[in-house]
PDB file of N, CA and C in Angstrom:
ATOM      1  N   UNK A   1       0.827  -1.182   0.000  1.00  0.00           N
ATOM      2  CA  UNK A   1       0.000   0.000   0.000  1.00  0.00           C
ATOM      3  C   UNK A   1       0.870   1.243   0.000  1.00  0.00           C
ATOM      4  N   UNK A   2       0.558   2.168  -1.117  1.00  0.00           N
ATOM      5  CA  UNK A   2       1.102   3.153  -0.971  1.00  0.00           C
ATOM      6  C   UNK A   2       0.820   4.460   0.185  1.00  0.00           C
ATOM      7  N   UNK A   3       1.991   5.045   0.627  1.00  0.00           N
ATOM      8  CA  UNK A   3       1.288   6.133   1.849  1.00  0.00           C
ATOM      9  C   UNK A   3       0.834   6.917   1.418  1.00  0.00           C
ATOM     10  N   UNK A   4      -0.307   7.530   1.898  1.00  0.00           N
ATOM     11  CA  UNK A   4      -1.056   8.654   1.518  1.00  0.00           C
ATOM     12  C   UNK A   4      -0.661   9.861   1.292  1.00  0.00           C
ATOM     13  N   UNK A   5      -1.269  10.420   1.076  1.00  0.00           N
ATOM     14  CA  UNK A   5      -0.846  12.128   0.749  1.00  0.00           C
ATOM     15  C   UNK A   5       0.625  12.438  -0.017  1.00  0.00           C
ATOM     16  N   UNK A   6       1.049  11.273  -0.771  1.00  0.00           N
ATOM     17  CA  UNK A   6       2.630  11.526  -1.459  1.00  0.00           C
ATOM     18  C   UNK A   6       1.987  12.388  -3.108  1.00  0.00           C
ATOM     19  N   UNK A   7       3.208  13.163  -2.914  1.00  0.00           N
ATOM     20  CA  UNK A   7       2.993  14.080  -4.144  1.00  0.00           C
ATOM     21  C   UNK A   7       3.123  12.851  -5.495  1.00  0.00           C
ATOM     22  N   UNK A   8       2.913  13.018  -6.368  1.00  0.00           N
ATOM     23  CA  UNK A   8       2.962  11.772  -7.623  1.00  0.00           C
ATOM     24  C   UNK A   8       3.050  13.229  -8.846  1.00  0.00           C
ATOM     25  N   UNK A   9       3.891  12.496 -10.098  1.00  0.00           N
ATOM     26  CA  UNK A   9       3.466  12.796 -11.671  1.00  0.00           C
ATOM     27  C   UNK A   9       3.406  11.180 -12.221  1.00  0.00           C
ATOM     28  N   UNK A  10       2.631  11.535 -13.273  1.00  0.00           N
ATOM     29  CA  UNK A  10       2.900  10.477 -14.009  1.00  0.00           C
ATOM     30  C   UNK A  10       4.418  10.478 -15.118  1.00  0.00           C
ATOM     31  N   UNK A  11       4.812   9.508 -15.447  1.00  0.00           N
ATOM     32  CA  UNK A  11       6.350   9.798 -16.331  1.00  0.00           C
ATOM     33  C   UNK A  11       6.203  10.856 -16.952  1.00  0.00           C
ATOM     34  N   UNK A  12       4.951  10.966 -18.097  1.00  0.00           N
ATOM     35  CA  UNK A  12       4.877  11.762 -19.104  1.00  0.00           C
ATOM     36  C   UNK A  12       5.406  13.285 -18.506  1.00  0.00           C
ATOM     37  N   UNK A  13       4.537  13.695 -17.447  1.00  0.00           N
ATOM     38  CA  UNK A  13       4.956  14.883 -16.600  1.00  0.00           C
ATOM     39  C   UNK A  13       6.367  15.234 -15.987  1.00  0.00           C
ATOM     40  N   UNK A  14       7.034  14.460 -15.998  1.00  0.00           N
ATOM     41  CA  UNK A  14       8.365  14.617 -15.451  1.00  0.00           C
ATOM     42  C   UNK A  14       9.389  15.001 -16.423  1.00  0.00           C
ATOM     43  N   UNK A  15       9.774  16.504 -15.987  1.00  0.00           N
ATOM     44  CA  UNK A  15      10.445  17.567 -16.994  1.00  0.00           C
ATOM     45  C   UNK A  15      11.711  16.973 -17.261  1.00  0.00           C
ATOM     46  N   UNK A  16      11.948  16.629 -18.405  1.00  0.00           N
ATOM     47  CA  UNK A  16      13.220  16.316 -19.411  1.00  0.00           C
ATOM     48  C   UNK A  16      14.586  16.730 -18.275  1.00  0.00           C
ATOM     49  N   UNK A  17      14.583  17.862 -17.739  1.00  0.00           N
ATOM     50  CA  UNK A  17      15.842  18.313 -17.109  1.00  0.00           C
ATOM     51  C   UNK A  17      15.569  17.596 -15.538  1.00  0.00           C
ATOM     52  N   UNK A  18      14.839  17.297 -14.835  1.00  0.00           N
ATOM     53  CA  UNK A  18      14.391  16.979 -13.525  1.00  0.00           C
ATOM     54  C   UNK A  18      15.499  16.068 -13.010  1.00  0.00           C
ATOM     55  N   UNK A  19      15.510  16.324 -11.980  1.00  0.00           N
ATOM     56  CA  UNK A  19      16.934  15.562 -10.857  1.00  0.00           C
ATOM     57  C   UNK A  19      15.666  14.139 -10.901  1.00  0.00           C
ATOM     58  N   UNK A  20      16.514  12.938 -10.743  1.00  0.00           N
ATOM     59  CA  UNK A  20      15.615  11.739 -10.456  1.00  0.00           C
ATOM     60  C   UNK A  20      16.369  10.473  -9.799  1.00  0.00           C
ATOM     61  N   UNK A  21      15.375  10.448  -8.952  1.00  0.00           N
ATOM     62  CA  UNK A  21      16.305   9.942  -7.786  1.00  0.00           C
ATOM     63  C   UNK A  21      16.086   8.010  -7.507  1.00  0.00           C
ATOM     64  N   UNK A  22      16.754   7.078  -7.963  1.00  0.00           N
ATOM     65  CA  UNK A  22      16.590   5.974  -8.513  1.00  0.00           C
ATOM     66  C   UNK A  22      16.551   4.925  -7.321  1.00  0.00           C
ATOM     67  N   UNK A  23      15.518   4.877  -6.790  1.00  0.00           N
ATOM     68  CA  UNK A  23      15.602   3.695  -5.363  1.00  0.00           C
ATOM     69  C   UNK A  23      15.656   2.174  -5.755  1.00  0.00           C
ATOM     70  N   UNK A  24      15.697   1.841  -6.547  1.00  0.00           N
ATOM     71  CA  UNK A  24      15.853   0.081  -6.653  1.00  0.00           C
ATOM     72  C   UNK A  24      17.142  -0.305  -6.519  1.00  0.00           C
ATOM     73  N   UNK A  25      17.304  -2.115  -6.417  1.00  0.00           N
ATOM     74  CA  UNK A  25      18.397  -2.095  -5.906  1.00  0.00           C
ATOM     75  C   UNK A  25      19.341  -2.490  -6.630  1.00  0.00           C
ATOM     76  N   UNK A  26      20.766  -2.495  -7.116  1.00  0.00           N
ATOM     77  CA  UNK A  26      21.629  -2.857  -7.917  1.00  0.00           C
ATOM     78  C   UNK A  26      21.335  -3.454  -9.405  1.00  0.00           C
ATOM     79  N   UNK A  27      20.615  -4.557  -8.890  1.00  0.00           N
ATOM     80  CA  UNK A  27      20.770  -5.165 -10.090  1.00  0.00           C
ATOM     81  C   UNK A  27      19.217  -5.080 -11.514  1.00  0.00           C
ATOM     82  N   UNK A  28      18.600  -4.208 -10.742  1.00  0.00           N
ATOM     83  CA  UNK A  28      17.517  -3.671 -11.191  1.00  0.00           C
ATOM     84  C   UNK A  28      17.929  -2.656 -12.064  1.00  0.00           C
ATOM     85  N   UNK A  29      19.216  -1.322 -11.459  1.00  0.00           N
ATOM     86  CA  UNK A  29      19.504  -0.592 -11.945  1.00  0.00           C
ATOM     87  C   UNK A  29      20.330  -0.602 -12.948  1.00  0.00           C
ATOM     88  N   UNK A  30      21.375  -1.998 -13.024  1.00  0.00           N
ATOM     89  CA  UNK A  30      22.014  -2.131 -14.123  1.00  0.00           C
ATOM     90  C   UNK A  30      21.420  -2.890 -15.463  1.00  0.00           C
ATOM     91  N   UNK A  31      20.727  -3.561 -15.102  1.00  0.00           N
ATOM     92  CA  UNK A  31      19.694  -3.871 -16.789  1.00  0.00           C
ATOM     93  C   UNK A  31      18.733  -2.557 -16.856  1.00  0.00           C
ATOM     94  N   UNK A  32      18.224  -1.465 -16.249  1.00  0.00           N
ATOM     95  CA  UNK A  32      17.992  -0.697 -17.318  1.00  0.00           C
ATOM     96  C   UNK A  32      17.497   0.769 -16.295  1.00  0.00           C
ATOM     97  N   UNK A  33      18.156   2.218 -16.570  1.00  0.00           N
ATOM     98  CA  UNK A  33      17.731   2.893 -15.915  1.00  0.00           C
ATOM     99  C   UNK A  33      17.387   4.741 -16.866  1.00  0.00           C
ATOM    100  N   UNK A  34      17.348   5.426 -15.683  1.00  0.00           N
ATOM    101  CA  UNK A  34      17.259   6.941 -16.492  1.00  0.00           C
ATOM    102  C   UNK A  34      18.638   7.132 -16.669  1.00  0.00           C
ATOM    103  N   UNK A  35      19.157   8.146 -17.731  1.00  0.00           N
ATOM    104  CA  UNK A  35      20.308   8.370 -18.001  1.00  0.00           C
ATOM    105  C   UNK A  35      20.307   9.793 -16.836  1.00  0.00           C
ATOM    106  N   UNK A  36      21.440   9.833 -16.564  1.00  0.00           N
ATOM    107  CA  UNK A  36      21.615  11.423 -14.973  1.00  0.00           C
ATOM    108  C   UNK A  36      21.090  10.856 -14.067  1.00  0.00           C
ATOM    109  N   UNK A  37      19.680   9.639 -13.429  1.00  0.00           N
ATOM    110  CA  UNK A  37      19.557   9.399 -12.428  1.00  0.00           C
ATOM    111  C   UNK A  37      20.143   9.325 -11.449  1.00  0.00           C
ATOM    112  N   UNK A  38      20.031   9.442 -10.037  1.00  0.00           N
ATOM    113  CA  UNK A  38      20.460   9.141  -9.524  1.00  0.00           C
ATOM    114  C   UNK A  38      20.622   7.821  -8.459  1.00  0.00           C
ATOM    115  N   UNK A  39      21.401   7.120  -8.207  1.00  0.00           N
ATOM    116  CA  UNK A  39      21.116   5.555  -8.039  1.00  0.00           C
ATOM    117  C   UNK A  39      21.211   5.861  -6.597  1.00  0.00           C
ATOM    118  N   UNK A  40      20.647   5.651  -5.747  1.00  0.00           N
ATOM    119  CA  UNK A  40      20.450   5.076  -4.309  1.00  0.00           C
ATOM    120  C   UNK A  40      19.465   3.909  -3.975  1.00  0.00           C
ATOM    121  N   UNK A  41      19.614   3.117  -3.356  1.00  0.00           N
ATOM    122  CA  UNK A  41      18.972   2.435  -3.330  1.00  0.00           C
ATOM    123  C   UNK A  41      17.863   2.416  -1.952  1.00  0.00           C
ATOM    124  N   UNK A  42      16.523   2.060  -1.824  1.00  0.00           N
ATOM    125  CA  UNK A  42      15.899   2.292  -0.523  1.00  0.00           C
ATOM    126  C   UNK A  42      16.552   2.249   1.024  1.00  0.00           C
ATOM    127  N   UNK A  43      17.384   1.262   1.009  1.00  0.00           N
ATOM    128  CA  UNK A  43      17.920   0.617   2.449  1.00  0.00           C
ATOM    129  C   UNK A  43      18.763   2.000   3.088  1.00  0.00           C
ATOM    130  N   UNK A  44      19.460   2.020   1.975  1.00  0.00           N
ATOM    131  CA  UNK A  44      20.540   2.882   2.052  1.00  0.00           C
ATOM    132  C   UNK A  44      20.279   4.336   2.023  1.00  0.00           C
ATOM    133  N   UNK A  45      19.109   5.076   1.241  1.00  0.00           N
ATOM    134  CA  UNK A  45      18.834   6.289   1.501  1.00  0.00           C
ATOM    135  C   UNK A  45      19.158   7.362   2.687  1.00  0.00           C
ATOM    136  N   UNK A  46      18.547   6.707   4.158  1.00  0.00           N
ATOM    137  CA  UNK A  46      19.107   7.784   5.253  1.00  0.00           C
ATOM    138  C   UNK A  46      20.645   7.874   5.470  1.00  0.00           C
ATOM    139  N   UNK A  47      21.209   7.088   4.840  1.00  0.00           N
ATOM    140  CA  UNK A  47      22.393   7.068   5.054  1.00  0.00           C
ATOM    141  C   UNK A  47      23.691   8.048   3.926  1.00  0.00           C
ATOM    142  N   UNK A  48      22.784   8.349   3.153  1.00  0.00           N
ATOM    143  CA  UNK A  48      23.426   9.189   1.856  1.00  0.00           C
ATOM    144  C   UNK A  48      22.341  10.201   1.473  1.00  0.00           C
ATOM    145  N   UNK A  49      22.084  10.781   2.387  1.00  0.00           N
ATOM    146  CA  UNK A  49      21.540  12.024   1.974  1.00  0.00           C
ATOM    147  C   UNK A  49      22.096  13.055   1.383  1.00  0.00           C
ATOM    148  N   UNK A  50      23.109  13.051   1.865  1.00  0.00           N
ATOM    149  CA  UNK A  50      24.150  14.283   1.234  1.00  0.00           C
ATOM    150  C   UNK A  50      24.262  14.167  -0.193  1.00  0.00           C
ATOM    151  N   UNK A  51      24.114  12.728  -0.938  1.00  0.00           N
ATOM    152  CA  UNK A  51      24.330  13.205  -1.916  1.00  0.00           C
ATOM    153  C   UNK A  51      23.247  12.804  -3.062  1.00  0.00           C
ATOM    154  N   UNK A  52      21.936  13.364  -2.650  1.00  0.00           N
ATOM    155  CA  UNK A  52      20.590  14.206  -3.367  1.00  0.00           C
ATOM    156  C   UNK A  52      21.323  15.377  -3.642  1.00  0.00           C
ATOM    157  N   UNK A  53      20.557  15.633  -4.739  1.00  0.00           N
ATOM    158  CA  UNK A  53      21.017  16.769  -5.266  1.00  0.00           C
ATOM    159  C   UNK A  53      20.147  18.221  -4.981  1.00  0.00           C
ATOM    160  N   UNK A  54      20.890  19.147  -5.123  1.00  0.00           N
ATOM    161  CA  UNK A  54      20.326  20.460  -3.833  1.00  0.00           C
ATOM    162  C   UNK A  54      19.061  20.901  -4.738  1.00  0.00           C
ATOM    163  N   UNK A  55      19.000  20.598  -6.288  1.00  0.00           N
ATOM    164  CA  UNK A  55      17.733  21.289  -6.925  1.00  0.00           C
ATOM    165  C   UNK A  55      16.627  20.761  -6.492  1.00  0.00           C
ATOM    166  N   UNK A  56      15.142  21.201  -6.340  1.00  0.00           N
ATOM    167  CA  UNK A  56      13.969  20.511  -5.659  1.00  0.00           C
ATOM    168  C   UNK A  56      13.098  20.685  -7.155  1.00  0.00           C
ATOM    169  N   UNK A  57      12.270  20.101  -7.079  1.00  0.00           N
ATOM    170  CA  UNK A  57      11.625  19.017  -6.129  1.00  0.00           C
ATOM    171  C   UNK A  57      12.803  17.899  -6.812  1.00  0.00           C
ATOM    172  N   UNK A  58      12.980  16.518  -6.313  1.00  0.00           N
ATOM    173  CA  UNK A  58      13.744  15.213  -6.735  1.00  0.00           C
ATOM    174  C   UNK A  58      12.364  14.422  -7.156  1.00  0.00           C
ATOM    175  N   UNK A  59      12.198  13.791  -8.284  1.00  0.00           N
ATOM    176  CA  UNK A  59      11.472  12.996  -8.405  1.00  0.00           C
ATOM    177  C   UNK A  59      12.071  11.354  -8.256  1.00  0.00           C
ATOM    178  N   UNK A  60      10.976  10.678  -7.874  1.00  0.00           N
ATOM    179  CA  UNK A  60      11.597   9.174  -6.951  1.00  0.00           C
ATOM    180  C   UNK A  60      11.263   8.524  -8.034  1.00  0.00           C
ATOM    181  N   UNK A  61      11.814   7.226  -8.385  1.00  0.00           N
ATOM    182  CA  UNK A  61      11.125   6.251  -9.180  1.00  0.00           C
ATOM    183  C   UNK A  61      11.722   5.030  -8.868  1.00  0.00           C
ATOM    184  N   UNK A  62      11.315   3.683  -8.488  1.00  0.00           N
ATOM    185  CA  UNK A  62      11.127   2.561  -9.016  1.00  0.00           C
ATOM    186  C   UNK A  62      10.959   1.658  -9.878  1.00  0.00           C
ATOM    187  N   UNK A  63      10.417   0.534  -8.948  1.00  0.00           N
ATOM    188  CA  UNK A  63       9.871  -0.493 -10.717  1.00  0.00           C
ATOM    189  C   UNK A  63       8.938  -0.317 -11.017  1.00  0.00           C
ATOM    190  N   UNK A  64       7.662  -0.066  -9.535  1.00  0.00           N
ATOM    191  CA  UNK A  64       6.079  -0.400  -9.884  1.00  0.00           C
ATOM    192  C   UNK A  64       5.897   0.984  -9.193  1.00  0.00           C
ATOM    193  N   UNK A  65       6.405   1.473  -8.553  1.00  0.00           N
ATOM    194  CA  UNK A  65       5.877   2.555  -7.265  1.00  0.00           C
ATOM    195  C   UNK A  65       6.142   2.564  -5.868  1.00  0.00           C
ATOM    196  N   UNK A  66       6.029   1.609  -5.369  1.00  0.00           N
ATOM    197  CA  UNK A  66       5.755   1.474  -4.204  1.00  0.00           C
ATOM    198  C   UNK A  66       6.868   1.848  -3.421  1.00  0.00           C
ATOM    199  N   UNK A  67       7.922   1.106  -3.785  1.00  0.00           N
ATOM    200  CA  UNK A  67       9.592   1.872  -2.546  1.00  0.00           C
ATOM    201  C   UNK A  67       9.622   3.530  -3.193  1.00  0.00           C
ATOM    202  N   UNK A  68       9.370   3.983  -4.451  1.00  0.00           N
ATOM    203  CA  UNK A  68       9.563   5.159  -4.274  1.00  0.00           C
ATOM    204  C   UNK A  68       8.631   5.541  -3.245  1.00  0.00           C
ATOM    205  N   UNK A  69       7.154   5.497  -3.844  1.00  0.00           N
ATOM    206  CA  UNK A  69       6.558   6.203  -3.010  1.00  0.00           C
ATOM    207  C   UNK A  69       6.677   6.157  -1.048  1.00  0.00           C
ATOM    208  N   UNK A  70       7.261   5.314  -0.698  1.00  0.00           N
ATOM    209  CA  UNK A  70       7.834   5.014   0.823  1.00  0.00           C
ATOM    210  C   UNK A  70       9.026   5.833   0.626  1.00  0.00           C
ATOM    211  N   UNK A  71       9.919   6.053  -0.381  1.00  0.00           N
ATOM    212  CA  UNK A  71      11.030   7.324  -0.046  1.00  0.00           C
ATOM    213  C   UNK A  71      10.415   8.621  -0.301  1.00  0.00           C
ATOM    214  N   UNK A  72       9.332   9.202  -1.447  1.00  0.00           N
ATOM    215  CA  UNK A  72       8.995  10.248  -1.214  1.00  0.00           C
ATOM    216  C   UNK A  72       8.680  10.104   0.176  1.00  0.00           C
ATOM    217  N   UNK A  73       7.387   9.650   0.486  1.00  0.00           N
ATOM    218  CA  UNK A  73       7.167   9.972   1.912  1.00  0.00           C
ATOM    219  C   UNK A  73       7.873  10.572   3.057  1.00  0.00           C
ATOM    220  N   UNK A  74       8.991   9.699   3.637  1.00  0.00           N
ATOM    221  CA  UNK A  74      10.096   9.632   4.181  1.00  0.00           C
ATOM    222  C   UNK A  74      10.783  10.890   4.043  1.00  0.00           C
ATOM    223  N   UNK A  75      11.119  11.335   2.563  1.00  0.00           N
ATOM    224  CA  UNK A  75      11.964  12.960   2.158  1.00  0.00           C
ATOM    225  C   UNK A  75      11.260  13.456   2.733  1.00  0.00           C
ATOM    226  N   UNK A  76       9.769  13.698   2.086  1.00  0.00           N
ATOM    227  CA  UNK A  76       9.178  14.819   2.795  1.00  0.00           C
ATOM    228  C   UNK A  76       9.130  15.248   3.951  1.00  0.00           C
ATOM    229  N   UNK A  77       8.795  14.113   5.231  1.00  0.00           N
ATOM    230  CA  UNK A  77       8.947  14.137   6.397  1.00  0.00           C
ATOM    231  C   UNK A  77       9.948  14.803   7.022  1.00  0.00           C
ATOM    232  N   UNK A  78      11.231  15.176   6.014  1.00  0.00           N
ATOM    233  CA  UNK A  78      12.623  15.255   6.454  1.00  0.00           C
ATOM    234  C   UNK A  78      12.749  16.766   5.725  1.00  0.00           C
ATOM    235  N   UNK A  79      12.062  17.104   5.377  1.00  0.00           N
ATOM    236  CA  UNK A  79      12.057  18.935   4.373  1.00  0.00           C
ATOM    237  C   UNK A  79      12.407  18.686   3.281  1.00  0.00           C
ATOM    238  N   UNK A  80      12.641  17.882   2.450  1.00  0.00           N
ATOM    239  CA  UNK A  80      12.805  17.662   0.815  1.00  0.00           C
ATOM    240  C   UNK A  80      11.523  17.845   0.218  1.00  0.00           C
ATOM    241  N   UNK A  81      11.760  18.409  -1.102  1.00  0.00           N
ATOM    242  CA  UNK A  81      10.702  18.115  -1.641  1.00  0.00           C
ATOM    243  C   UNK A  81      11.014  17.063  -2.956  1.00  0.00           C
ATOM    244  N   UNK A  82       9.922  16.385  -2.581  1.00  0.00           N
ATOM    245  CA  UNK A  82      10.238  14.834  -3.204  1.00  0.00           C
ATOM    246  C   UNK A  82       8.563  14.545  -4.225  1.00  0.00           C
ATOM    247  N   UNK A  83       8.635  14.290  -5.252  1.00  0.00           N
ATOM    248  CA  UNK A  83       7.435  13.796  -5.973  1.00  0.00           C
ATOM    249  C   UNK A  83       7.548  12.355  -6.490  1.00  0.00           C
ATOM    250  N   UNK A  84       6.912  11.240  -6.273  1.00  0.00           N
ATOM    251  CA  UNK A  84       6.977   9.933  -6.690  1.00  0.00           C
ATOM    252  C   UNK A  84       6.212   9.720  -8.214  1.00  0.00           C
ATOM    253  N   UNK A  85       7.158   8.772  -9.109  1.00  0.00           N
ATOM    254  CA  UNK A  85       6.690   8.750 -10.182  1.00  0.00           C
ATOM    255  C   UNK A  85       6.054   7.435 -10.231  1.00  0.00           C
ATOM    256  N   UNK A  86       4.774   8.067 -10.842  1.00  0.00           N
ATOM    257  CA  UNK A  86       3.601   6.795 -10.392  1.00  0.00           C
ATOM    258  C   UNK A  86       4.006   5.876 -11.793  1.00  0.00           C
ATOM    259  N   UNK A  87       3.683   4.471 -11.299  1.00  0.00           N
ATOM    260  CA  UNK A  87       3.731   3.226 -12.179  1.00  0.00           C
ATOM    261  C   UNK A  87       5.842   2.780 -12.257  1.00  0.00           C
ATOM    262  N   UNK A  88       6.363   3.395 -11.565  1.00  0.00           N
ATOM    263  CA  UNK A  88       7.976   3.390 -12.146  1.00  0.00           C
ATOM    264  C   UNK A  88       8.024   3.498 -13.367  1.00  0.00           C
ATOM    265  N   UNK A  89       9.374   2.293 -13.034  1.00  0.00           N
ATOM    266  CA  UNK A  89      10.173   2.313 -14.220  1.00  0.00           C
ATOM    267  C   UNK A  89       9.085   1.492 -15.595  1.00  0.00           C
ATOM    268  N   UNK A  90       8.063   0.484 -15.161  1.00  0.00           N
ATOM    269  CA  UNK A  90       7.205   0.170 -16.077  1.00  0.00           C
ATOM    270  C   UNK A  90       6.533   1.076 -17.210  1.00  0.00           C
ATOM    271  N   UNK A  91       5.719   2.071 -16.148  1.00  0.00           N
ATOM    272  CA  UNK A  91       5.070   3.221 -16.907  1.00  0.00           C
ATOM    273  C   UNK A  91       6.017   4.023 -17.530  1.00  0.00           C
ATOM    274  N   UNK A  92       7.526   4.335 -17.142  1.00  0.00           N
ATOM    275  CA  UNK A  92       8.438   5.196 -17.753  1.00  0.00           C
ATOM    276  C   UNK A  92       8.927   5.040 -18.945  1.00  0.00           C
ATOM    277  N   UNK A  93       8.822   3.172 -19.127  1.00  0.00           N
ATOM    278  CA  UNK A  93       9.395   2.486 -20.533  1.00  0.00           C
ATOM    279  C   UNK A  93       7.344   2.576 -21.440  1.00  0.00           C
ATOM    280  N   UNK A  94       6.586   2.493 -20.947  1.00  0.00           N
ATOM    281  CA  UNK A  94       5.273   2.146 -21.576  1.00  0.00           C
ATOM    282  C   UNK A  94       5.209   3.831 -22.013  1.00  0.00           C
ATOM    283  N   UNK A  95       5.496   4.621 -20.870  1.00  0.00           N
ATOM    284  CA  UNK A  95       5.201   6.264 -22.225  1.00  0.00           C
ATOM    285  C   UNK A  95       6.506   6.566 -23.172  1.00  0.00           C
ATOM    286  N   UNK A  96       7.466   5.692 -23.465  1.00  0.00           N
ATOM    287  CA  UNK A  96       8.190   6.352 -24.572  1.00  0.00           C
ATOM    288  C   UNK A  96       9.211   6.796 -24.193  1.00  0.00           C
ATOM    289  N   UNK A  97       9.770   6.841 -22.812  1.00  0.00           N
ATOM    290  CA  UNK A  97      10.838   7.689 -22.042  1.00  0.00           C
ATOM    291  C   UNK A  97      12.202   6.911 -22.259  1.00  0.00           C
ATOM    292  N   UNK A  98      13.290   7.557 -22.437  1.00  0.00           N
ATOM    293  CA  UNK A  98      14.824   6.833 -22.868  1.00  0.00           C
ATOM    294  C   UNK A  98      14.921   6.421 -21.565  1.00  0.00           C
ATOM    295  N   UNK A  99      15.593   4.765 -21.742  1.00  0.00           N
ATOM    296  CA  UNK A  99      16.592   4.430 -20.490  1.00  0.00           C
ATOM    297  C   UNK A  99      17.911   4.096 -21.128  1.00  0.00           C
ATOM    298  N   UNK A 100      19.003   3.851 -20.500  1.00  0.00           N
ATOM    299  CA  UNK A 100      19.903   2.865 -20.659  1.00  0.00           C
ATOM    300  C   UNK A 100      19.968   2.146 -20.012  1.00  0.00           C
ATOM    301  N   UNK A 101      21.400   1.031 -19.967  1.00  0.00           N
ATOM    302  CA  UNK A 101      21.412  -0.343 -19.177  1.00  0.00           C
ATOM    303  C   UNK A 101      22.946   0.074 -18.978  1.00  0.00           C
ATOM    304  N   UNK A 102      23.536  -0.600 -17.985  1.00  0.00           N
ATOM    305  CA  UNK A 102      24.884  -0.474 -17.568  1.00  0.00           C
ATOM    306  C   UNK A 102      25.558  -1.541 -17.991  1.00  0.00           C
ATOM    307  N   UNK A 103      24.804  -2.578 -18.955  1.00  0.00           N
ATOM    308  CA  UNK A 103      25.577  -4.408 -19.012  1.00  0.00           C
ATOM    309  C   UNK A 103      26.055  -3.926 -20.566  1.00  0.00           C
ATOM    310  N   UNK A 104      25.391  -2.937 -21.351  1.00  0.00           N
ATOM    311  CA  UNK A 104      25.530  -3.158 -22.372  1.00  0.00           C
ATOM    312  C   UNK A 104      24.383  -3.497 -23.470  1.00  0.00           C
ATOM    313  N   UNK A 105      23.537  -4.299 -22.676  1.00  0.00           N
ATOM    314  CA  UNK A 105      22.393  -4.709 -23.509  1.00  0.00           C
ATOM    315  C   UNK A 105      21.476  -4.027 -23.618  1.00  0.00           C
ATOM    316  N   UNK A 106      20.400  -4.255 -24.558  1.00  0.00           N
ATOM    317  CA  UNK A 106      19.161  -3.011 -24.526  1.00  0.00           C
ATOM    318  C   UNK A 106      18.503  -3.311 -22.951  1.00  0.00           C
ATOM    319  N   UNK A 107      18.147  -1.753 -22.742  1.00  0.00           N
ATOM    320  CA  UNK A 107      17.920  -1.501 -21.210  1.00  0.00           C
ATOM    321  C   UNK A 107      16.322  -2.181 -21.028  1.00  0.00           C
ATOM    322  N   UNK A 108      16.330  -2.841 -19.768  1.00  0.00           N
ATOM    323  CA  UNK A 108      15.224  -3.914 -19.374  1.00  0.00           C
ATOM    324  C   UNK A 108      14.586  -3.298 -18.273  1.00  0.00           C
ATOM    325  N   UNK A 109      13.765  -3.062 -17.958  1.00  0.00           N
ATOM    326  CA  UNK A 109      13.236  -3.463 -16.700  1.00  0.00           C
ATOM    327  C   UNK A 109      12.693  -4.314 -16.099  1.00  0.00           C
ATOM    328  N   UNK A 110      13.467  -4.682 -14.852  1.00  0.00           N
ATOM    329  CA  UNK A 110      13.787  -6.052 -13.479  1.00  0.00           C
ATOM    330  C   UNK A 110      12.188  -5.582 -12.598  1.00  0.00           C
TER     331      UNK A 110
END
């Protein structure tokens, strides 16, 4: 279940230049991600805050939703402003949006 009251766009909405902040975990991120994302993974988030990037809002994304939307939450709680991108990385590849992959191969989503 996702927590309530989290800010959301859908992919389509999420501005070409936007900081994006990549919570899945390793091996999710290397078969296929946003190009500039940024990779943190959920566990590890409170522990690397420092290095979110200072522009706001950060948009969160996943595979399906759900760990982002548990890290928006979480940012917010903490003074970030954080927007979760609804459907992940699924909906991000289903509207048309570029990923790459880090293996080399065409970029997948895990």
């Amino acid at each position: 279940m996702f927590p309530p009251d989290v800010p959301a766009s859908d992919p389509a909405g999420v501005p070409a230049d936007a900081r994006i902040l990549d919570v899945r975990e390793p091996d999710e991120w290397e078969a296929g991600h946003i190009e500039g994302a940024l990779h943190i993974p959920l566990a590890d988030l409170p522990g690397r805050l420092d290095e979110l990037p200072d522009a706001e809002p950060v948009y969160v994304i996943c595979r399906v939703g759900g760990r982002s939307a548990r890290a928006v939450a979480w940012l917010s709680h903490h003074g970030y402003e954080a927007v979760n991108v609804d459907g992940g990385m699924g909906a991000w590849v289903a509207a048309g949006r570029p990923m790459v992959s880090e293996t080399g191969e065409t970029p997948a989503v895990l």
